[in-house]
Every structure is written in structure tokens, then in C-alpha cells.
PDB file of N, CA and C in Angstrom:
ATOM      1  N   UNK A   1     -21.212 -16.048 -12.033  1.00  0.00           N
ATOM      2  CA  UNK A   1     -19.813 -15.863 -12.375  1.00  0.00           C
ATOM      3  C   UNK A   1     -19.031 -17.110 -11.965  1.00  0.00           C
ATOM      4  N   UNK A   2     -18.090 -17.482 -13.002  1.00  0.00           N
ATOM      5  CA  UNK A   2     -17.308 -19.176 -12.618  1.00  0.00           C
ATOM      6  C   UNK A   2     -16.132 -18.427 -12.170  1.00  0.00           C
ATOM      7  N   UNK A   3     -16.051 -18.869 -10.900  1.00  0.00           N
ATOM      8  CA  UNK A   3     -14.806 -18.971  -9.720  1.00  0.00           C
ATOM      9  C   UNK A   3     -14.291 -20.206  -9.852  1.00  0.00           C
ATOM     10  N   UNK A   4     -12.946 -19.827  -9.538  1.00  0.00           N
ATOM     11  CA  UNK A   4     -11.836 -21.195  -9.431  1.00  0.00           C
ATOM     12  C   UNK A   4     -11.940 -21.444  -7.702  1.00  0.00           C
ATOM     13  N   UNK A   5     -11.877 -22.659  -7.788  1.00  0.00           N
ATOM     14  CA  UNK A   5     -12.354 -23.208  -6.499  1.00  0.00           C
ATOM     15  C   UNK A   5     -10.988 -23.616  -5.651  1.00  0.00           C
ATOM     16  N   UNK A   6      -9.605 -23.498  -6.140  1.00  0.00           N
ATOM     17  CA  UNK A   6      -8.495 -23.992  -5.031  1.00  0.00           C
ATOM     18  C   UNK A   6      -8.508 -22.050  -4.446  1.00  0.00           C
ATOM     19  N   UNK A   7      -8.909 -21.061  -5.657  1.00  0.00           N
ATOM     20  CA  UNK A   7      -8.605 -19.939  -4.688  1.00  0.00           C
ATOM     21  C   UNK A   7      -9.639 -19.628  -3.715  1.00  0.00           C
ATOM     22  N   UNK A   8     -11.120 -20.356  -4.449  1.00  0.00           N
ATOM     23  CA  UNK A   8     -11.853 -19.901  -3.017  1.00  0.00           C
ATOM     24  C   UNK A   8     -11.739 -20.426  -2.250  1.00  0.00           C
ATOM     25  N   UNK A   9     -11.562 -22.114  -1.856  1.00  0.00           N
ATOM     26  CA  UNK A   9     -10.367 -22.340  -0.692  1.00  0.00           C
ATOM     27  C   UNK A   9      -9.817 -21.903   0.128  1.00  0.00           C
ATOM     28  N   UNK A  10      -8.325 -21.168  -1.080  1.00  0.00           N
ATOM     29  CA  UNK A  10      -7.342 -20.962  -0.197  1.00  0.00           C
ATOM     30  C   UNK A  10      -7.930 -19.144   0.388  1.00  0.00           C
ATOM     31  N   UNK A  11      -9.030 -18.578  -0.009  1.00  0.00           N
ATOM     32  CA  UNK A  11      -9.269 -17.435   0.417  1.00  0.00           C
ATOM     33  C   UNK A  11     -10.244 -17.505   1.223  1.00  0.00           C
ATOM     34  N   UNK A  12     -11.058 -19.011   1.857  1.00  0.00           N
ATOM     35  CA  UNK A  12     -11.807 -19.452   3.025  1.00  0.00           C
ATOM     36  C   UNK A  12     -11.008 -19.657   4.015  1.00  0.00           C
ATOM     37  N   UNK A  13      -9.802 -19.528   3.981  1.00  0.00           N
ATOM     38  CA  UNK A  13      -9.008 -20.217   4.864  1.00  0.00           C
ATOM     39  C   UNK A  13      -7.980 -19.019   5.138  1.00  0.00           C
ATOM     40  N   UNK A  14      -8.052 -17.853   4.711  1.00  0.00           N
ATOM     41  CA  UNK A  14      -7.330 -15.911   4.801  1.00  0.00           C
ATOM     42  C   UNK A  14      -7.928 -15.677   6.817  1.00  0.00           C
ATOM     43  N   UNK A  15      -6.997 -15.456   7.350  1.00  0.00           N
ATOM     44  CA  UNK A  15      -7.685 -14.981   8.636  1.00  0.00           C
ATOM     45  C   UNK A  15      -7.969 -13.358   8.428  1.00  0.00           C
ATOM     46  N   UNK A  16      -8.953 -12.983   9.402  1.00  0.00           N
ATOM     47  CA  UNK A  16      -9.692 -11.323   8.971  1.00  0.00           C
ATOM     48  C   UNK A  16      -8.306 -10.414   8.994  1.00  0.00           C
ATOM     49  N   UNK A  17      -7.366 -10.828   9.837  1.00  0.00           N
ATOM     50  CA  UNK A  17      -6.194 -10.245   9.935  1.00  0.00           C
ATOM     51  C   UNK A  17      -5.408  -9.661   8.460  1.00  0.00           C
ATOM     52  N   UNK A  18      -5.353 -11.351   7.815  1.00  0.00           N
ATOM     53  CA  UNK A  18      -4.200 -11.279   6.657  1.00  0.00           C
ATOM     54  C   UNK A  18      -5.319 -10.772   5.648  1.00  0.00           C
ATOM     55  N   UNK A  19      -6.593 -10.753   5.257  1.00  0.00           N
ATOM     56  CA  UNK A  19      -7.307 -10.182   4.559  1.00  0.00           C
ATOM     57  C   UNK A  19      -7.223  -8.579   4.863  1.00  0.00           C
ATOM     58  N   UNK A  20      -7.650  -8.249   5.854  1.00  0.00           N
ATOM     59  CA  UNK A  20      -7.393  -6.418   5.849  1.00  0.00           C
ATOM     60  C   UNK A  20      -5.914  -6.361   5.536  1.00  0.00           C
ATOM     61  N   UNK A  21      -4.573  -6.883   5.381  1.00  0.00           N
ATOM     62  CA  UNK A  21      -3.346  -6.460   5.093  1.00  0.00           C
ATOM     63  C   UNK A  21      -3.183  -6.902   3.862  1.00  0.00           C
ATOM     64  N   UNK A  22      -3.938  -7.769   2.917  1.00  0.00           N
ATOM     65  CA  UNK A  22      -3.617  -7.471   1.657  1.00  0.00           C
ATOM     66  C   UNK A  22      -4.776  -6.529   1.591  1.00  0.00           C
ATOM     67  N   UNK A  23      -5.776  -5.900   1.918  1.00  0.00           N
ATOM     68  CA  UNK A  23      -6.671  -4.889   1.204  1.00  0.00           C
ATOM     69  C   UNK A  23      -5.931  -3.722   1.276  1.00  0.00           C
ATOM     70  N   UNK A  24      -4.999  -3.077   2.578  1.00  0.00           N
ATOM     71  CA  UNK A  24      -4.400  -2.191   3.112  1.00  0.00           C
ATOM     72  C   UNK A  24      -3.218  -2.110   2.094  1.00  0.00           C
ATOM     73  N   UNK A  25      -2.336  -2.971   1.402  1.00  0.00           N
ATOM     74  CA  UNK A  25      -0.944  -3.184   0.894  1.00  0.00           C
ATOM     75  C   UNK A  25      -1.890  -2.638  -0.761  1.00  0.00           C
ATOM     76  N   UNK A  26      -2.316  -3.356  -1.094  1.00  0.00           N
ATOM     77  CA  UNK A  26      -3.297  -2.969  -2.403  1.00  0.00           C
ATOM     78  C   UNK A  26      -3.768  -1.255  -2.311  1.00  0.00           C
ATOM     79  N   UNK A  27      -4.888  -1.313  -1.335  1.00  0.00           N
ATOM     80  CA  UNK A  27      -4.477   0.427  -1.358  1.00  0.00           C
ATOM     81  C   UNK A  27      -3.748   1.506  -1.535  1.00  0.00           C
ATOM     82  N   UNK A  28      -2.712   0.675  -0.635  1.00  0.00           N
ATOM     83  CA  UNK A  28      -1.331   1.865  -0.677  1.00  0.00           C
ATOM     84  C   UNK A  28      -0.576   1.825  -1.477  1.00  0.00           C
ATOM     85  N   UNK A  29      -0.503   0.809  -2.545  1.00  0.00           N
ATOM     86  CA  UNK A  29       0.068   0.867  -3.796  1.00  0.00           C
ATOM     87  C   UNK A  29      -0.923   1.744  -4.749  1.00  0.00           C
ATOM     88  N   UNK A  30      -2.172   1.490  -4.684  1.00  0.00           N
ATOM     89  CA  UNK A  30      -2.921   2.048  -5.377  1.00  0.00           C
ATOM     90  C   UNK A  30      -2.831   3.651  -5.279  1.00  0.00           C
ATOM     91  N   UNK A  31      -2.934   4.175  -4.169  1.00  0.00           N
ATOM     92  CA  UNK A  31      -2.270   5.629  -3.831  1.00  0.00           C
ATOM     93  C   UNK A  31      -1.363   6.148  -3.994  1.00  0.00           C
ATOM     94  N   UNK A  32      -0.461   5.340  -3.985  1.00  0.00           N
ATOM     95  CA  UNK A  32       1.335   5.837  -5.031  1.00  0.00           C
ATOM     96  C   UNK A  32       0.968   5.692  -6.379  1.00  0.00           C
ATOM     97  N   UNK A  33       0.147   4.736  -7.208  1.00  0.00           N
ATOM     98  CA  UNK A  33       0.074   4.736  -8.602  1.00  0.00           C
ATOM     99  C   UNK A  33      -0.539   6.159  -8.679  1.00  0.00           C
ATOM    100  N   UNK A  34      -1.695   6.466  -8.022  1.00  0.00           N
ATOM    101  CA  UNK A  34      -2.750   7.887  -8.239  1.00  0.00           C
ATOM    102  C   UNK A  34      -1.927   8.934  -8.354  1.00  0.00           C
ATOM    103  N   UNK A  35      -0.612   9.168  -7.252  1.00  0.00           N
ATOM    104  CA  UNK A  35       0.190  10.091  -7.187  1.00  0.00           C
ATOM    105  C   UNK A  35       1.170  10.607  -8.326  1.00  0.00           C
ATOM    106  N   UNK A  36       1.695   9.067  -8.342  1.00  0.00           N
ATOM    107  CA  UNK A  36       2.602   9.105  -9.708  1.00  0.00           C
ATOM    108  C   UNK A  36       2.070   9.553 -11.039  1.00  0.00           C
ATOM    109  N   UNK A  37       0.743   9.294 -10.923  1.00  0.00           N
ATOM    110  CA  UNK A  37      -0.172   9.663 -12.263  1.00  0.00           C
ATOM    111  C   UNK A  37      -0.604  11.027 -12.459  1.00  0.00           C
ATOM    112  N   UNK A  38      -1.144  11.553 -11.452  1.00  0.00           N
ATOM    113  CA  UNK A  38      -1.255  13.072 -11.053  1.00  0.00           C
ATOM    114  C   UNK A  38       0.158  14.220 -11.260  1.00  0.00           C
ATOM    115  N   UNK A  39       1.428  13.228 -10.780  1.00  0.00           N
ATOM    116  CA  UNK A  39       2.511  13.954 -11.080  1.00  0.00           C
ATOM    117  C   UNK A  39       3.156  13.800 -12.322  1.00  0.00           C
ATOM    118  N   UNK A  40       3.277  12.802 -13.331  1.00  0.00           N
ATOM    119  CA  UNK A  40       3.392  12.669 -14.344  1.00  0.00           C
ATOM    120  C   UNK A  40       4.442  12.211 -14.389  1.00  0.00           C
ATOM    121  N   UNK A  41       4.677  11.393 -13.330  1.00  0.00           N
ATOM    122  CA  UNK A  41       5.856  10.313 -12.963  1.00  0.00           C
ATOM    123  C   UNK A  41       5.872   9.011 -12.840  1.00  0.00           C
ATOM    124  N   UNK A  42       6.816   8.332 -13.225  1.00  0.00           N
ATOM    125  CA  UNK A  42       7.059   6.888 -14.067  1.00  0.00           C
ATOM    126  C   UNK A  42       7.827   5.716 -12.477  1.00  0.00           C
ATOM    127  N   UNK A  43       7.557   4.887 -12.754  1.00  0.00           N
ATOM    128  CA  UNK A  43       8.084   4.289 -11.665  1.00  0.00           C
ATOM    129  C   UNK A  43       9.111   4.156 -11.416  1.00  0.00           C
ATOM    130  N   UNK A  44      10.081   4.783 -12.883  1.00  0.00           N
ATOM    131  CA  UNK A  44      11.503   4.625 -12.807  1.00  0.00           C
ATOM    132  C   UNK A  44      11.738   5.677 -12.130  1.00  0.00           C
ATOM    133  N   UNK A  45      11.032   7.065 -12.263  1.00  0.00           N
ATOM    134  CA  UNK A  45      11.232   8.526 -12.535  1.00  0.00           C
ATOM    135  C   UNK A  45      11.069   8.255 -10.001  1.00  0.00           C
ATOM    136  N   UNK A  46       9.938   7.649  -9.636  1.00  0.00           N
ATOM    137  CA  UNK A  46      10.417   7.324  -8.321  1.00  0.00           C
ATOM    138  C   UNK A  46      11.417   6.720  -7.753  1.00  0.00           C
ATOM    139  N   UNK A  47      11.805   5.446  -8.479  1.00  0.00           N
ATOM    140  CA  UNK A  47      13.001   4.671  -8.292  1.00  0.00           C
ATOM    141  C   UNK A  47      14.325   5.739  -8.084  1.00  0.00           C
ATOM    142  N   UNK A  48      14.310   6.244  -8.936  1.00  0.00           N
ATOM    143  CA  UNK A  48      15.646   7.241  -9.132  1.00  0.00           C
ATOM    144  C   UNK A  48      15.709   7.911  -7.783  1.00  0.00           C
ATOM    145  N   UNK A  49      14.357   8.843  -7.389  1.00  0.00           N
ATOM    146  CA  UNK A  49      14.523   9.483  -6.597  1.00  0.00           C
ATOM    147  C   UNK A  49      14.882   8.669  -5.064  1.00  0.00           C
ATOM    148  N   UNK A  50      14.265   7.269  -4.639  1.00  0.00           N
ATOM    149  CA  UNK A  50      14.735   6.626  -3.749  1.00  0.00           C
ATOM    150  C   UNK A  50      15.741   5.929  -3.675  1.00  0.00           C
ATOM    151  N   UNK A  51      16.790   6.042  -4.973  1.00  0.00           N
ATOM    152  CA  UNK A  51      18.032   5.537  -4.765  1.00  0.00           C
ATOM    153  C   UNK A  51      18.118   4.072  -4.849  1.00  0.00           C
ATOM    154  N   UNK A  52      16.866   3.623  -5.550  1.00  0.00           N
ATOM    155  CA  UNK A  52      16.284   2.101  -5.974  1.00  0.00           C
ATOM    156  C   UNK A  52      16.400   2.085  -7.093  1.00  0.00           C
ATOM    157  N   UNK A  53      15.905   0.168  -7.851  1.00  0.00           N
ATOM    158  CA  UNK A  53      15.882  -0.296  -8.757  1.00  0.00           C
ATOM    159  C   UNK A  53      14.441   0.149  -9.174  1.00  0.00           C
ATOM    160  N   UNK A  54      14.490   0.161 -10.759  1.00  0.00           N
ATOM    161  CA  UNK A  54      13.233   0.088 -10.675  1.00  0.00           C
ATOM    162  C   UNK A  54      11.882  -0.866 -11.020  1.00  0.00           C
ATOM    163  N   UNK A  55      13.017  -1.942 -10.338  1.00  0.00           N
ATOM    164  CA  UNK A  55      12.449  -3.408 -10.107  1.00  0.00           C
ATOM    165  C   UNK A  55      11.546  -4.074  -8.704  1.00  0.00           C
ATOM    166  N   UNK A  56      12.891  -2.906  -7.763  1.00  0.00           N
ATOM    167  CA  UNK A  56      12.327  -3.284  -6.827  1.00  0.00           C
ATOM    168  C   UNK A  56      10.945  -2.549  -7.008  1.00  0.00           C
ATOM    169  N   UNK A  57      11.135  -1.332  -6.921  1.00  0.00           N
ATOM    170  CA  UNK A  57       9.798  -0.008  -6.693  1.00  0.00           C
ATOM    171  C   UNK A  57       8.814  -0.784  -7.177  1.00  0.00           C
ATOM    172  N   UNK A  58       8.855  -1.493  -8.911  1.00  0.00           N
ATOM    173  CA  UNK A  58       7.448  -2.173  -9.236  1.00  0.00           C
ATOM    174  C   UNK A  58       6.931  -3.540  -7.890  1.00  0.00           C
ATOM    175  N   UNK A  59       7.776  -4.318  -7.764  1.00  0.00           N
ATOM    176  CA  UNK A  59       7.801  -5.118  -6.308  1.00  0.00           C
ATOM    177  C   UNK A  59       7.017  -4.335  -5.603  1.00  0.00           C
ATOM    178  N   UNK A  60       7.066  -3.427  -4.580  1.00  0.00           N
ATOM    179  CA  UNK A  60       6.469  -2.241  -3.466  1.00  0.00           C
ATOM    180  C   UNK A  60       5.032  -2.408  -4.043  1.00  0.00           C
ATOM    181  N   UNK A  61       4.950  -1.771  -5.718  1.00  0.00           N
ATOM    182  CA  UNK A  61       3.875  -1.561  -6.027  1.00  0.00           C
ATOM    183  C   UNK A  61       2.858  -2.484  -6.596  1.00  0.00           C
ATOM    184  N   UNK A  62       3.205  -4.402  -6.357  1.00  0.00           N
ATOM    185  CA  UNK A  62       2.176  -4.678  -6.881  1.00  0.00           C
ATOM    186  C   UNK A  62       1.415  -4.988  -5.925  1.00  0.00           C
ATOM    187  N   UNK A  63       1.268  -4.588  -4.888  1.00  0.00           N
ATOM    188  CA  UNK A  63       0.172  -4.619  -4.243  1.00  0.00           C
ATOM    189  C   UNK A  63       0.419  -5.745  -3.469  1.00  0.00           C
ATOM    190  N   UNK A  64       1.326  -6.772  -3.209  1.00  0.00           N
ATOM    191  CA  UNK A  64       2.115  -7.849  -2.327  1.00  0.00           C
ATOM    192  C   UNK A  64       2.759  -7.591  -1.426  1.00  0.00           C
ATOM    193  N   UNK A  65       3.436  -6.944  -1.653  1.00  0.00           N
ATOM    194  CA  UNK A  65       4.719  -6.283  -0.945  1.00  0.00           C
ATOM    195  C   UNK A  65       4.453  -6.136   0.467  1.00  0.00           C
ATOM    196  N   UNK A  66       5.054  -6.388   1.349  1.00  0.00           N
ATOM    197  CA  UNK A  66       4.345  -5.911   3.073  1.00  0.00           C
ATOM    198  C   UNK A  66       5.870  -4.905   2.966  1.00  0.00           C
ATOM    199  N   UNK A  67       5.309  -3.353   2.735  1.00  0.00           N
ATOM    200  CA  UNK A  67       5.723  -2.200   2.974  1.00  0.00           C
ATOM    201  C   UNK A  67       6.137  -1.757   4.250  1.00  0.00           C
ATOM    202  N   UNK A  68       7.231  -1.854   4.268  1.00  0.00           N
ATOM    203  CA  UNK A  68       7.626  -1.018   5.902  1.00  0.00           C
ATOM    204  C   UNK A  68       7.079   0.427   6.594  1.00  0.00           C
ATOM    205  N   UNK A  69       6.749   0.696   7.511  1.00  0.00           N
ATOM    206  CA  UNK A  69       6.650   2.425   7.584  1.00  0.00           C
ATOM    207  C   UNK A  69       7.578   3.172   7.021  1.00  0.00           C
ATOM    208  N   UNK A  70       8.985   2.334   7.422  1.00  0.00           N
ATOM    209  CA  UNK A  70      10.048   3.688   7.124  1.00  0.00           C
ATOM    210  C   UNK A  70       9.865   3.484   5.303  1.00  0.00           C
ATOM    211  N   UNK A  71       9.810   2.609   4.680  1.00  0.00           N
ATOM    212  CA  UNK A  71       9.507   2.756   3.323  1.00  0.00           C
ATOM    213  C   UNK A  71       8.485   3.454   3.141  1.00  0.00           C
ATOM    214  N   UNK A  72       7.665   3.563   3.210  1.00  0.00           N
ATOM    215  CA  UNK A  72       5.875   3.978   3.123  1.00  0.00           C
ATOM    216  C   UNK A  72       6.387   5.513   3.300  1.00  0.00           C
ATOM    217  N   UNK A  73       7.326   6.278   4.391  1.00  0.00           N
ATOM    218  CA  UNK A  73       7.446   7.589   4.810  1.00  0.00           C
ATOM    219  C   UNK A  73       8.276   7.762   3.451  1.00  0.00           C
ATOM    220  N   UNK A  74       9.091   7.164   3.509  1.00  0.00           N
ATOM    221  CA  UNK A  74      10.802   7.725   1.877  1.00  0.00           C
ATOM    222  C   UNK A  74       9.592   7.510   1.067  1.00  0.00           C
ATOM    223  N   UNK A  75       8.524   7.110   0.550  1.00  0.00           N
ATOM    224  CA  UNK A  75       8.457   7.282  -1.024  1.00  0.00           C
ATOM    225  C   UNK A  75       7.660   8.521  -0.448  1.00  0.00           C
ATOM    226  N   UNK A  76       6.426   8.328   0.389  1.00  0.00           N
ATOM    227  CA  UNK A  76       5.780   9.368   0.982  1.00  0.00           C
ATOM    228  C   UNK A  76       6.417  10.984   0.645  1.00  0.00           C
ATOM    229  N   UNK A  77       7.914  11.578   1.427  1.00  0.00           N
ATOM    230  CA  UNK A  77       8.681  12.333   1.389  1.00  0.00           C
ATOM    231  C   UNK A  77       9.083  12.280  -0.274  1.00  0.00           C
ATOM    232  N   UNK A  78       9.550  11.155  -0.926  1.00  0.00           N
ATOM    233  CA  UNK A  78      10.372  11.592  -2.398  1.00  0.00           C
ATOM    234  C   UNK A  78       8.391  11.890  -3.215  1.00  0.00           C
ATOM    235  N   UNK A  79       7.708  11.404  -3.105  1.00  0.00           N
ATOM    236  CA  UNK A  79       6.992  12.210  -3.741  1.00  0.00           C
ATOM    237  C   UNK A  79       6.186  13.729  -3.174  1.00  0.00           C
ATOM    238  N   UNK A  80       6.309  13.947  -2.186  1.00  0.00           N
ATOM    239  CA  UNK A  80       5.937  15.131  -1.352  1.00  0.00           C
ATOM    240  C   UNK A  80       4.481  15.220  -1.589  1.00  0.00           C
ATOM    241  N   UNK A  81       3.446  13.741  -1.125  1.00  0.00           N
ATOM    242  CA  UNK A  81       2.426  13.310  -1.001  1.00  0.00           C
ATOM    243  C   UNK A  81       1.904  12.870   0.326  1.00  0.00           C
ATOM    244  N   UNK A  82       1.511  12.477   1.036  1.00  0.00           N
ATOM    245  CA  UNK A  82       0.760  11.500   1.718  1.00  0.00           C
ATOM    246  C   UNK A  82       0.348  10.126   1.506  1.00  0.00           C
ATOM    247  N   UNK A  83       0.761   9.552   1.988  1.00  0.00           N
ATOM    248  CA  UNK A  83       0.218   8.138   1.379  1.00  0.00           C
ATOM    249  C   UNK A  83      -0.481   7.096   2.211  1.00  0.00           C
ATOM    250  N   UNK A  84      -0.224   7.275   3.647  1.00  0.00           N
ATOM    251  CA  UNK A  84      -0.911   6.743   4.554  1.00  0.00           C
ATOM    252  C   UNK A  84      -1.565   8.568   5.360  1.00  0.00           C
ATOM    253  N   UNK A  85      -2.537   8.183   5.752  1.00  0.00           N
ATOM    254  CA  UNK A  85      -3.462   9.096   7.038  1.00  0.00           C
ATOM    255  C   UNK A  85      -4.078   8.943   7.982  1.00  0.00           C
ATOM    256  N   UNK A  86      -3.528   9.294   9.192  1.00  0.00           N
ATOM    257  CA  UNK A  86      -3.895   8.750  10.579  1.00  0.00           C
ATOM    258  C   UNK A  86      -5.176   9.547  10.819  1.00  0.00           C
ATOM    259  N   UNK A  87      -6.157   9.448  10.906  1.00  0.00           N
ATOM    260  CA  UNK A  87      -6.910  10.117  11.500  1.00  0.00           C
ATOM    261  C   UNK A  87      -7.130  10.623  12.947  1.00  0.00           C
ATOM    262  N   UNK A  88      -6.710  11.970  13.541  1.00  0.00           N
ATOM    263  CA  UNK A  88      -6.824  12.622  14.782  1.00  0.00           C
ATOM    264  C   UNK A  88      -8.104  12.460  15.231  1.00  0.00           C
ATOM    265  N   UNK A  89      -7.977  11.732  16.833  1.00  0.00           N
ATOM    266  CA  UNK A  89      -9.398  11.443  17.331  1.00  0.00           C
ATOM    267  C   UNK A  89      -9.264  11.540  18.708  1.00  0.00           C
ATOM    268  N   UNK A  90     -10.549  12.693  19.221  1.00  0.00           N
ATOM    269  CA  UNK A  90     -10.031  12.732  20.393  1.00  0.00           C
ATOM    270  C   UNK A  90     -11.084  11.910  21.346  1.00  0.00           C
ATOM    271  N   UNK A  91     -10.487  10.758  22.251  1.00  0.00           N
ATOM    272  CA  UNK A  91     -10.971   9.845  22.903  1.00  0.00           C
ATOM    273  C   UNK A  91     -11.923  10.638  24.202  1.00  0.00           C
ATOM    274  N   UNK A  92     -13.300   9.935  24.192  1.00  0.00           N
ATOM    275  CA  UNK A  92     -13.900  10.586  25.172  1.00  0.00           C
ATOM    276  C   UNK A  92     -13.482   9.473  26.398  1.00  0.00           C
ATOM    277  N   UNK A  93     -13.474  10.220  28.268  1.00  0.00           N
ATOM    278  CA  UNK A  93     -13.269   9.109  28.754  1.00  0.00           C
ATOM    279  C   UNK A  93     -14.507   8.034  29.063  1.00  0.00           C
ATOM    280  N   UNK A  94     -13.958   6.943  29.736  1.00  0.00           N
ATOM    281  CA  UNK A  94     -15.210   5.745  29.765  1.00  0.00           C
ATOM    282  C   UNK A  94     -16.223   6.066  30.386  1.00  0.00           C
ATOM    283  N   UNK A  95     -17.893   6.059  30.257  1.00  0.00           N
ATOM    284  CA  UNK A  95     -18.715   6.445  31.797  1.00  0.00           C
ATOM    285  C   UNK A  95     -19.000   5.427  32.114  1.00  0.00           C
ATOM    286  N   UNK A  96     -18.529   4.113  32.507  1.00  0.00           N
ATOM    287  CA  UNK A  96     -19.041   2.978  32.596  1.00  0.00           C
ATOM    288  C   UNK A  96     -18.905   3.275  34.177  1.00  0.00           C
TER     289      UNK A  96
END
């Protein structure tokens, strides 16, 4: 497969950090698209409900966006979904 070589570069040079936060930002857009699709709702049809453009909302959703929590919770709540999930874990203590 022919790869362009300034992005593999500039994606040799992604610290593990900023790589898991665009995989994480991509996800969670990807999980509002699933939602919106399941509900049979338009990005405008969310926009409306958050009192947004629905310029910005596509922004949020292309997968760039570094999403706030308190954003992530309002679309979370206006679609009455989940969109992030913490997983409950209960820590054993150390036997070291």
C-alpha cells in the first residue's frame, strides 16, 4: 500500500499520549454518529437540542475536536445516551 511519507513523519513523531487522544476523540464522535443513527436524528436535529450551530456540532463531530466533559455530558443528556463509560473496578489492596 503507497503511503505519503510527510504524514508518516509527522505520525512518527505523535507522542503515545496525543495518539490515544485522537483515537479516544474519533471514538466518541463515532458513538454520537451510532446514536444519532439509531435515533433517527440529524446533526441539526442535535444542534437544536444543545442550543448550537449546526456548524459547530459537525466541528465536535469530526473527530478533531478535543471535547470537553461538560460537553461530552450536554450532548450525552440531550440525547439520553451514554457516550463515554467508566468502568467500576474494585481495587484489590497491594501484597507487596
Amino acid at each position: 500500500m503507497k503511503t505519503n511519507r510527510i504524514m508518516d513523519e509527522i505520525r512518527s513523531t505523535i507522542s503515545p499520549e496525543m495518539k490515544q487522544q485522537m483515537e479516544m476523540s474519533v471514538a466518541i464522535a463515532n458513538r454520537i454518529y451510532e446514536i444519532l443513527e439509531i435515533k433517527g436524528m440529524t446533526q441539526k436535529d442535535l444542534a437544536q437540542r444543545l442550543g448550537k450551530t449546526e456548524t459547530e456540532v459537525s466541528r465536535w463531530l469530526s473527530g478533531t475536536h478535543n471535547l470537553t466533559l461538560s460537553t461530552i455530558c450536554k450532548i450525552s443528556t440531550a440525547l439520553g445516551e451514554d457516550i463515554v463509560t467508566v468502568p467500576k473496578m474494585v481495587l484489590e489492596p497491594n501484597m507487596a
